[in-house]
Protein backbone atom coordinates (compact mmCIF):
# COMPACT_ATOMS: atom_id res chain seq x y z
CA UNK A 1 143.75 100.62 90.21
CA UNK A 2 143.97 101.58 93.65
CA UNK A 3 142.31 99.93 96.61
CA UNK A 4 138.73 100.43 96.65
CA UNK A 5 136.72 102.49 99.11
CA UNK A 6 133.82 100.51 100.12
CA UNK A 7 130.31 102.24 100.38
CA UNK A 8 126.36 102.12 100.50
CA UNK A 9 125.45 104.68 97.97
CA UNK A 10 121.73 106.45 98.55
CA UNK A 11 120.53 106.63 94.45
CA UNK A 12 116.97 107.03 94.98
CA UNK A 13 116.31 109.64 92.32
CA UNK A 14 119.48 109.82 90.92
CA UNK A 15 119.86 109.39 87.14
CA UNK A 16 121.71 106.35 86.00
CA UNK A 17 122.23 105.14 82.93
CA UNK A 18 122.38 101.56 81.11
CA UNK A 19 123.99 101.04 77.94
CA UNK A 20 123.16 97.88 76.52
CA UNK A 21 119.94 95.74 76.56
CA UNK A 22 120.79 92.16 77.18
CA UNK A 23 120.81 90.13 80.15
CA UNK A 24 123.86 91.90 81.88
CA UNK A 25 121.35 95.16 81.23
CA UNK A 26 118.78 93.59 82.98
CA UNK A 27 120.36 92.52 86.24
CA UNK A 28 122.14 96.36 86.49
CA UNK A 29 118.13 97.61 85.78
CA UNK A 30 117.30 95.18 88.39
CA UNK A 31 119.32 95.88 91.34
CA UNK A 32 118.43 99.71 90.72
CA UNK A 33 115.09 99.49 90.45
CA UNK A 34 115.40 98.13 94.37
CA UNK A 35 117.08 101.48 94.87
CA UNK A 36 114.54 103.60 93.31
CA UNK A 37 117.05 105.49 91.28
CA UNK A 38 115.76 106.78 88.03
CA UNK A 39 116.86 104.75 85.14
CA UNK A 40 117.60 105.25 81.13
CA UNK A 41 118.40 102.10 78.99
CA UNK A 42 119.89 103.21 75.42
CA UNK A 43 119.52 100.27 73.59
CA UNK A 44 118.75 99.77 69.87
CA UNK A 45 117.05 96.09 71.60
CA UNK A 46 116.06 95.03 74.65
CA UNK A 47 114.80 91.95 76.46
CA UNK A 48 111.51 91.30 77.24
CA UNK A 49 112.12 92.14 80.83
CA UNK A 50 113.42 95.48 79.90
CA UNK A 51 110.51 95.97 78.09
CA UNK A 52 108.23 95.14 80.50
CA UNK A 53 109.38 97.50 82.86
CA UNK A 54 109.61 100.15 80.30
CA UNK A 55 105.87 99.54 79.75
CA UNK A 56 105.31 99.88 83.71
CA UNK A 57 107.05 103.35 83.00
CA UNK A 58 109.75 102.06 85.71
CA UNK A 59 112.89 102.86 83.33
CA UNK A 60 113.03 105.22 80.12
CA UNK A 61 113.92 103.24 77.16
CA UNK A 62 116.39 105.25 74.27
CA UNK A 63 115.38 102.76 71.79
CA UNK A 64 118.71 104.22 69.66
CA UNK A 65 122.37 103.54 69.18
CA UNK A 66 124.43 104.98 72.10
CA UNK A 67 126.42 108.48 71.22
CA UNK A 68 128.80 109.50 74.07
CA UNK A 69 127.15 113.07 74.73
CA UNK A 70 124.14 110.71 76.69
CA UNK A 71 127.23 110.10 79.58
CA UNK A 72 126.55 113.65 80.42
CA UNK A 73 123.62 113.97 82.32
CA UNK A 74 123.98 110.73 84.25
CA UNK A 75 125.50 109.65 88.22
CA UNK A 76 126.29 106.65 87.50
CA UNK A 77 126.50 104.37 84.21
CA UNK A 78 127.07 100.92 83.40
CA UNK A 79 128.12 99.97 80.13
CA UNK A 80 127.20 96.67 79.13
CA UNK A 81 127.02 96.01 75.35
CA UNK A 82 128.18 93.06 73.73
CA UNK A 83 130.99 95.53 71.91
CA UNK A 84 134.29 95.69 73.86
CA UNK A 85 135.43 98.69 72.48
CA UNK A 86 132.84 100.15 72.69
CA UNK A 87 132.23 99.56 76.68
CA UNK A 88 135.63 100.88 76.65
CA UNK A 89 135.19 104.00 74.77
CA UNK A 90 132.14 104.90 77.22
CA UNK A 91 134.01 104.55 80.68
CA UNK A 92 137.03 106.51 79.22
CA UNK A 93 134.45 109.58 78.34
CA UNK A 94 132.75 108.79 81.25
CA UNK A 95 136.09 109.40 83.57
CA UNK A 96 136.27 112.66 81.64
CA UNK A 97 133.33 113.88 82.99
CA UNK A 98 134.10 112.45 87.00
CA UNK A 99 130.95 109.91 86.64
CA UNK A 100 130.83 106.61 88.14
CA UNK A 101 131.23 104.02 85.47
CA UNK A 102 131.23 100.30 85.34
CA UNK A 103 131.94 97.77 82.44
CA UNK A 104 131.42 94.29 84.47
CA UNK A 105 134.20 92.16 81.85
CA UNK A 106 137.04 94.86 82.86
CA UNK A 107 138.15 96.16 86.14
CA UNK A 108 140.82 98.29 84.33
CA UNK A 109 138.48 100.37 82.72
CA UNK A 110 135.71 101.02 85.74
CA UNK A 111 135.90 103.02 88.65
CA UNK A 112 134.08 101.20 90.46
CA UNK A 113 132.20 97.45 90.96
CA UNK A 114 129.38 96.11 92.47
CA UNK A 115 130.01 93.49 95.21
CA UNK A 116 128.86 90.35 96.23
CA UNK A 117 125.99 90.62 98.70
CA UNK A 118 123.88 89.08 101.21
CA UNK A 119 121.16 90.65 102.37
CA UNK A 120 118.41 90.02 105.34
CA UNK A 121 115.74 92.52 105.24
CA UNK A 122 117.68 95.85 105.97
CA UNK A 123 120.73 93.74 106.92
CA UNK A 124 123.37 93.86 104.25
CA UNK A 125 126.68 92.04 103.67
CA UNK A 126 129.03 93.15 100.77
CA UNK A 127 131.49 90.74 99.93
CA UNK A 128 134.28 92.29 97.72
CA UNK A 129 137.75 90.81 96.35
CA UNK A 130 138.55 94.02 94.91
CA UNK A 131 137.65 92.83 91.61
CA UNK A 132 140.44 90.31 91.80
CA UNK A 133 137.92 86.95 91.55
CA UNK A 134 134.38 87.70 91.55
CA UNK A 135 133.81 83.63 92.02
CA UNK A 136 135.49 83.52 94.94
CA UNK A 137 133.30 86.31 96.71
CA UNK A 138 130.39 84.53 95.55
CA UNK A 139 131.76 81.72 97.20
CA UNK A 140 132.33 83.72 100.49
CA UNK A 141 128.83 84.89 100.31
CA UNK A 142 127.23 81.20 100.21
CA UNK A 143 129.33 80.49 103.15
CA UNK A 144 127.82 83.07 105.05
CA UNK A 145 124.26 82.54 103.82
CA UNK A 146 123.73 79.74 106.65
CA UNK A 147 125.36 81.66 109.21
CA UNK A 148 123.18 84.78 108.51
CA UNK A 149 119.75 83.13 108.43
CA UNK A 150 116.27 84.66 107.90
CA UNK A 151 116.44 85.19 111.92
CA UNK A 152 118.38 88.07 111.58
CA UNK A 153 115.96 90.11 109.76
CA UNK A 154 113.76 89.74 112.82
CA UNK A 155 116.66 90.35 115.02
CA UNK A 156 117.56 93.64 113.13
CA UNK A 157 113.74 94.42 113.46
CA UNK A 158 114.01 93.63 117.56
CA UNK A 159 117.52 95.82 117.69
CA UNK A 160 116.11 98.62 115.75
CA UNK A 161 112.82 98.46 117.96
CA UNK A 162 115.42 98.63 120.99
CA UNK A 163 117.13 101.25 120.25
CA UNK A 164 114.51 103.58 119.06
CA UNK A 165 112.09 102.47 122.65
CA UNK A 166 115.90 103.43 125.07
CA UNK A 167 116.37 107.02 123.16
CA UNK A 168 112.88 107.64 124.61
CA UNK A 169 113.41 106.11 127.73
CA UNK A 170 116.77 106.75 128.64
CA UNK A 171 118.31 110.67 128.26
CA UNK A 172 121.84 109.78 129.18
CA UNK A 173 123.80 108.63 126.46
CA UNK A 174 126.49 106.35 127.99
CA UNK A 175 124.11 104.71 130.01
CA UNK A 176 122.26 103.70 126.66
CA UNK A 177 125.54 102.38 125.35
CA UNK A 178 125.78 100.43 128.05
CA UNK A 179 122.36 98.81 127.90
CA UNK A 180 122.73 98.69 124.11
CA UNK A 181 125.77 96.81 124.14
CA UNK A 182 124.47 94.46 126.55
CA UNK A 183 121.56 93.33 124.86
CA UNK A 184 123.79 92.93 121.46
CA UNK A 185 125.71 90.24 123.56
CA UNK A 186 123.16 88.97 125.38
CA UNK A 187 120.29 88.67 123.05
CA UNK A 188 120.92 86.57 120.00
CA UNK A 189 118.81 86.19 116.50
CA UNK A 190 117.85 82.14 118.00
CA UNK A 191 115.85 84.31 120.60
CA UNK A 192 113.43 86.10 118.18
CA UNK A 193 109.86 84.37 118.36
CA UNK A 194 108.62 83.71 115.09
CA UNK A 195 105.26 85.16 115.84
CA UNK A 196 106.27 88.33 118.09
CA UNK A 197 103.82 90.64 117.43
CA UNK A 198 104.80 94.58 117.52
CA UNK A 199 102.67 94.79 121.06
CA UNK A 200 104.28 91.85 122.77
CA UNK A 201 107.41 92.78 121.66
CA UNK A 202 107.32 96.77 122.88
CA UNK A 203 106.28 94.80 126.21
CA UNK A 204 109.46 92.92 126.00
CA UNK A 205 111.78 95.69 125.17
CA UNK A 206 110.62 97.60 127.98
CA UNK A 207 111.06 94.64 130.46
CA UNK A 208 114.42 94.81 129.07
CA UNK A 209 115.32 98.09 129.55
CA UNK A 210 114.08 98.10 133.08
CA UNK A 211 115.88 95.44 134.20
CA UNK A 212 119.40 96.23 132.65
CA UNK A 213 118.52 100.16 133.71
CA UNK A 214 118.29 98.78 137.24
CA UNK A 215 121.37 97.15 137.08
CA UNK A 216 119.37 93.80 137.02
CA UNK A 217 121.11 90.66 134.64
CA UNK A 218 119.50 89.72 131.79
C-alpha cells in the first residue's frame, strides 16, 4: 500500500455501511454516530447496543445475511464479520466500485484506517503508524494525553473567541496575523480561568486586542 494521506472527513449525512454486528460493529457504529453520518448495519445478529440504537432509530438495522450488491449505495463501509473471507470478498467489490472500505484485521485489503486519536472538545489529535502497529500509536496517544489536558478545550474555546472578536475589530489582515500569532505564544492553556464566563472573557479579549493593536506587550 502506498503512504497514506491523512484527513478529517465531514460524513454527516453520508451513508455508511457496517457489515457485521459484534463488538468491532459497535465501536465503527459508535464513532459515526459522533459524526452524524447515516448508518446501515447488515447483520443476521447484533449486540444489544446495536439494538438499542436501532430502537432509537439512530442506525437502520438489515437484520439479513450480507450480499455484495448492498456495497453499492454506500461512502464508506467497514466490514467487520467474524468471516475472513468474507471481509475480504467485501473490500475487493468494494474497490470495484471506488468506495472507502475498511476490514480492521488487514491493512492489505482496506483503503483506508482509522487512527489513533485524542481529542479535547473540538481539538483533535490523530495518531497514525500507517497501519504498521496500531499498539504503538495507542501508546503515542497516552503519552500525549497528559500533555494535552482538559485545559485545552478551554484554550481552543478562548482562541476561537479571539479570532472571531479581531476579524471584527481589525480589517487589515497582516496586522491580525500579527496579533494572532502573538497571543498563540504568549497566552498558554495554564492561563484559562476555570470559571471564565463568556462576558468576562469578551472583556478580556478585547483588552487584548487593544493592547497588542497599540503596539503595547502583553
Amino acid at each position: 500500500m502506498s503512504k497514506l494521506y491523512p484527513i478529517f472527513l465531514n460524513l454527516k449525512a453520508k451513508a455508511c455501511l457496517i457489515v457485521g454486528g459484534g463488538k468491532v460493529a459497535t465501536r465503527k457504529v459508535k464513532s459515526l454516530l459522533e459524526s452524524e453520518a447515516n448508518i446501515t448495519v447488515i447483520s443476521p445478529e447484533v449486540t444489544d447496543q446495536l439494538l438499542n440504537w436501532y430502537n432509537k432509530n439512530l442506525i437502520i438495522w438489515k437484520s439479513k445475511q450480507f450480499d455484495l450488491d448492498d456495497v453499492k449505495k454506500y461512502n464508506l463501509i467497514y466490514a467487520c464479520t467474524n468471516d475472513d473471507d468474507l471481509n475480504k470478498e467485501i473490500a475487493k467489490f468494494a474497490k470495484r466500485y471506488d468506495k472507502f472500505v475498511n476490514i480492521a484485521t488487514s491493512l492489505e485489503d482496506s483503503n483506508f484506517i482509522v487512527p489513533s486519536k485524542l481529542e479535547r472538545g473540538d481539538l483533535s489529535l490523530a495518531i497514525s503508524t500507517q497501519g504498521k502497529c496500531p499498539v504503538l500509536a495507542k501508546k503515542v496517544r497516552k503519552d500525549l494525553e497528559a500533555q494535552f489536558d482538559n485545559q485545552w478545550d478551554k484554550y481552543l474555546y478562548f482562541i476561537t473567541n479571539f479570532r472571531s472578536r479581531l476579524k471584527n475589530q481589525i480589517s487589515c489582515v497582516n496586522k491580525r496575523k500579527r496579533i494572532l500569532n502573538e497571543v498563540v505564544r504568549k497566552v498558554s492553556p495554564d492561563d484559562m480561568i476555570e470559571d471564565l464566563d463568556r462576558h468576562d472573557l469578551e472583556v478580556w479579549v478585547d483588552d487584548i486586542i487593544k493592547k497588542l493593536s497599540e503596539g503595547k506587550k502583553l
